[in-house]
Protein backbone atom coordinates (compact mmCIF):
# COMPACT_ATOMS: atom_id res chain seq x y z
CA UNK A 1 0.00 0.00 0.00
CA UNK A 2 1.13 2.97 -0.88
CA UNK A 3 1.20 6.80 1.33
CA UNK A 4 -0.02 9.66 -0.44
CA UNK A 5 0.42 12.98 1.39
CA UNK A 6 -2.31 15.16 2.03
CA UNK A 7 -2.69 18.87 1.81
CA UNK A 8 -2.19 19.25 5.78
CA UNK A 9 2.00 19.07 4.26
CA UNK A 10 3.70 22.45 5.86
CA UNK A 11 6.48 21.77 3.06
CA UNK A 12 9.23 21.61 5.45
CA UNK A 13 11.08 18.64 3.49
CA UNK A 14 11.36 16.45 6.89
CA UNK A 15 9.63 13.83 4.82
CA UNK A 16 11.97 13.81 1.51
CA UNK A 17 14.88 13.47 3.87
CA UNK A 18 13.62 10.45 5.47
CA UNK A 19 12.94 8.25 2.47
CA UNK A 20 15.41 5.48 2.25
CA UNK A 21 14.28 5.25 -1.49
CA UNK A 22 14.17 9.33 -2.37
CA UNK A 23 10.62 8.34 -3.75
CA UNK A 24 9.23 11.97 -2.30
CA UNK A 25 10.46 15.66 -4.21
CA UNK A 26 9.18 18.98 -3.75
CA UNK A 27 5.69 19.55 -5.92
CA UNK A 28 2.81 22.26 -6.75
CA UNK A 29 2.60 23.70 -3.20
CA UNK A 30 3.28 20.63 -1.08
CA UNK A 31 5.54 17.64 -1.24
CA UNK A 32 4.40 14.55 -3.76
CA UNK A 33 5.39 10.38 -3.22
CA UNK A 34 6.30 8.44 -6.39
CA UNK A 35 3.98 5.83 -6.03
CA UNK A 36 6.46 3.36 -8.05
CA UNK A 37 9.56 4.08 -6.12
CA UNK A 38 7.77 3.40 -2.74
CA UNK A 39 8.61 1.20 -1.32
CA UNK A 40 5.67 1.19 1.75
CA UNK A 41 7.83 1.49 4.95
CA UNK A 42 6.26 4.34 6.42
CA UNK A 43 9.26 6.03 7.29
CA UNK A 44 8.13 9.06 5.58
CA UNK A 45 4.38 9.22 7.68
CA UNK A 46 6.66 8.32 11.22
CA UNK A 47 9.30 11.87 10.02
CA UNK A 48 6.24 13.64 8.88
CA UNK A 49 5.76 16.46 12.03
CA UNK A 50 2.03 17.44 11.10
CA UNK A 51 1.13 13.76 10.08
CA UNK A 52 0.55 14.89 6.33
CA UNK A 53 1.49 11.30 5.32
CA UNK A 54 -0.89 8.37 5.19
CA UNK A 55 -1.72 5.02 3.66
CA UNK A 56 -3.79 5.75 0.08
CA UNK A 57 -7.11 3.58 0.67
C-alpha cells in the first residue's frame, strides 16, 4: 500500500529526507510520493511532524 500525502503538508522537506528510497520531491505547493519508487515502509508518515502522510485507501 502505498502513502499519499495530504494537503495538511507544511512543506518543510522532513519527509523527503527520510525516504530510504528518495521516492518523495518537492511539488505544486506541497511535497508529492512516487507511487512506483515506494517502497511502503512508512518512514516518511513516522518523520512527517504534522502527520501529512498516510496510507492511500
Amino acid at each position: 500500500m502505498a502513502f499519499k500525502i495530504s494537503d495538511a503538508c507544511i512543506s518543510c522537506g522532513t519527509c523527503e529526507a527520510a525516504c530510504p528510497v528518495a521516492a518523495i520531491c518537492e511539488g505544486n505547493g506541497k511535497f508529492e510520493i512516487k507511487s512506483d519508487l515506494c517502497i511502503d515502509c512508512g518512514t516518511c508518515a513516522g518523520a512527517c511532524p504534522v502527520s501529512a502522510i498516510e496510507p492511500e485507501e
